[in-house]
Protein backbone atom coordinates (compact mmCIF):
# COMPACT_ATOMS: atom_id res chain seq x y z
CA UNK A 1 0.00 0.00 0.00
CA UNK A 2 1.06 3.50 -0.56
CA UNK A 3 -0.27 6.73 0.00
CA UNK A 4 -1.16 8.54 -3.11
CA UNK A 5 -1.74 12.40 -2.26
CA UNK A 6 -4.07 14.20 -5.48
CA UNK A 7 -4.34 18.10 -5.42
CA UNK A 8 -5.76 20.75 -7.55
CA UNK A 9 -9.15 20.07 -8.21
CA UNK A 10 -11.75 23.23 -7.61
CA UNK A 11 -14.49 24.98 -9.42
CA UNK A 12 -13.73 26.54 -12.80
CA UNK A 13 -15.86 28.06 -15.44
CA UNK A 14 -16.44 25.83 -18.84
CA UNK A 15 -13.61 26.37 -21.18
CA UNK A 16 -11.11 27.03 -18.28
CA UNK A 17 -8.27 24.64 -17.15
CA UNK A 18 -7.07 23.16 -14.21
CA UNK A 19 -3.83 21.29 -13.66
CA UNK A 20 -4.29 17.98 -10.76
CA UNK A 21 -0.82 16.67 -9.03
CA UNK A 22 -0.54 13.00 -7.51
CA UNK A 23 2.45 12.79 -5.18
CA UNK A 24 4.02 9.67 -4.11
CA UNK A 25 7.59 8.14 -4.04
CA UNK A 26 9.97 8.16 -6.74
CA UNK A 27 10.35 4.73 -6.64
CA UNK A 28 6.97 4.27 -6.79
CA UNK A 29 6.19 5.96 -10.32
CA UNK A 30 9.44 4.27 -11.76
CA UNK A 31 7.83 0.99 -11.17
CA UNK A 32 4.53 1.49 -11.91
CA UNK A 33 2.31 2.35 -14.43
CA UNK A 34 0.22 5.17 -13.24
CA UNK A 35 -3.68 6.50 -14.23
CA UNK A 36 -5.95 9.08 -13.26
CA UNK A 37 -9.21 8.39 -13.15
CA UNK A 38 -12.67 10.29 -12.32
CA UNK A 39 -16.06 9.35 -10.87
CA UNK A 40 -18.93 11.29 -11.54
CA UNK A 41 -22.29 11.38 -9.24
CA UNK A 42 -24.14 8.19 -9.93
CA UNK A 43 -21.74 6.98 -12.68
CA UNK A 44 -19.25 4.22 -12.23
CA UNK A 45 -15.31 5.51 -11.69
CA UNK A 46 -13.47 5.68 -14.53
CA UNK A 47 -10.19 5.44 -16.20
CA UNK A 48 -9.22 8.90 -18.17
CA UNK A 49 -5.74 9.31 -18.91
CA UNK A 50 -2.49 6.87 -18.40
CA UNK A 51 0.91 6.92 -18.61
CA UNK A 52 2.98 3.57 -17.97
CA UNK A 53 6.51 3.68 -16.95
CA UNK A 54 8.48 4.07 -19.79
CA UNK A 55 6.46 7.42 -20.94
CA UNK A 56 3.58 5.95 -22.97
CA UNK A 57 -0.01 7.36 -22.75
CA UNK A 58 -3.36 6.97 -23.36
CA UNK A 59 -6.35 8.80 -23.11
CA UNK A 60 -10.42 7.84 -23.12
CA UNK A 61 -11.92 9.27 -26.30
CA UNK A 62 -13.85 12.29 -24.37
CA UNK A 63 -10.97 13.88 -23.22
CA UNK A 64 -8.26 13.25 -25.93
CA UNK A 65 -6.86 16.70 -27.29
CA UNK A 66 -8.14 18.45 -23.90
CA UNK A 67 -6.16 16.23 -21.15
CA UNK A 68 -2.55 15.67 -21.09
CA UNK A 69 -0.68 13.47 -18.28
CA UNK A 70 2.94 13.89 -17.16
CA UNK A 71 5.38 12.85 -14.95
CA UNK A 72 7.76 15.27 -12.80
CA UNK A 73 11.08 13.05 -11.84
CA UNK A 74 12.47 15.61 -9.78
CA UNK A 75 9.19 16.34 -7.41
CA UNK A 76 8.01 12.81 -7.69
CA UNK A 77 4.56 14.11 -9.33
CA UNK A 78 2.39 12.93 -11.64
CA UNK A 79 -0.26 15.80 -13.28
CA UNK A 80 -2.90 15.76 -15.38
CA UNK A 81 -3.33 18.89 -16.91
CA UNK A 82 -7.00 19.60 -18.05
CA UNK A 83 -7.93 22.60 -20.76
CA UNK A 84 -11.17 23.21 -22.52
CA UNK A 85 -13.08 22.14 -19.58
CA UNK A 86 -16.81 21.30 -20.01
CA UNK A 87 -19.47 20.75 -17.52
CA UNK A 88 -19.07 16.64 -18.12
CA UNK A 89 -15.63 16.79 -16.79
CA UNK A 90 -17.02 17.39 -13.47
CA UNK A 91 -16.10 14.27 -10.96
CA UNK A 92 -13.54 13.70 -7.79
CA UNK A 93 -10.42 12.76 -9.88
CA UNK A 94 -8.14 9.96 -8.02
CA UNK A 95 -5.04 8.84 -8.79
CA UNK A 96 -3.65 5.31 -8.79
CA UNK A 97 -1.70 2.48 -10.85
CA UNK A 98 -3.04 0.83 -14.21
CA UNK A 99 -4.52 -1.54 -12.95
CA UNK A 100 -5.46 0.22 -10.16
CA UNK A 101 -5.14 -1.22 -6.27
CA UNK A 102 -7.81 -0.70 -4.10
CA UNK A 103 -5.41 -0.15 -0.70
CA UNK A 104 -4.20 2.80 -2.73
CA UNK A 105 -7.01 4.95 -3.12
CA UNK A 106 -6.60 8.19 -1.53
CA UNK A 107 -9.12 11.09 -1.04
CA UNK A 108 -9.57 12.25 -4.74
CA UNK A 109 -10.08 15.90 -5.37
CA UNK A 110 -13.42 17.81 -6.63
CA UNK A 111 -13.31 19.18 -9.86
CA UNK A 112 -16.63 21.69 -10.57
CA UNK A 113 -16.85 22.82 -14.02
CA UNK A 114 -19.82 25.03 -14.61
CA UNK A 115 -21.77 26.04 -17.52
């Protein structure tokens, strides 16, 4: 188990951006393959963006060309960065390995976007 710590989330306008930070041990992301996902009210949680360990990503069709996820080596970080928001993208994104653990969900953070 390890403690993944996700920041950033808050309420932003439709078309805005916000950028979301997962910290956890270096060691850690060099061994794993890492996702963020989202859950929605009422909806199921999802997988939106991932990147595996050797720099490779993917991205679920509804937020390709608007989401982008990196990896900081120096501040052991991994972001998603999120522009064009629409009112869809609204959830508590988590972050977590691909496949993802269930010890190692942490808190999440809101993300409002608003019409």
């Amino acid at each position: 188990q390890v403690q993944l710590v996700e920041s950033g989330g808050g309420l932003v306008q439709a078309g805005g951006s916000l950028r979301l930070s997962c910290g956890a041990s270096r060691i850690f992301f060099s061994t794993n393959d890492m996702g963020w996902y989202r859950q929605a009210p009422g909806k199921e949680r999802e997988l939106v963006a991932s990147r595996t360990r050797y720099g490779t990503t993917n991205y679920v069709d509804s937020v390709k060309g608007r989401f982008t996820i990196s990896r900081d080596y120096a501040k052991n970080t991994v972001y998603l960065q999120m522009n064009s928001l629409k009112p869809e993208d609204t959830a508590v994104y988590y972050c977590n390995t691909v496949p993802h653990v269930r010890a190692n969900w942490g808190q999440g953070t809101q993300v409002t976007v608003s019409s």
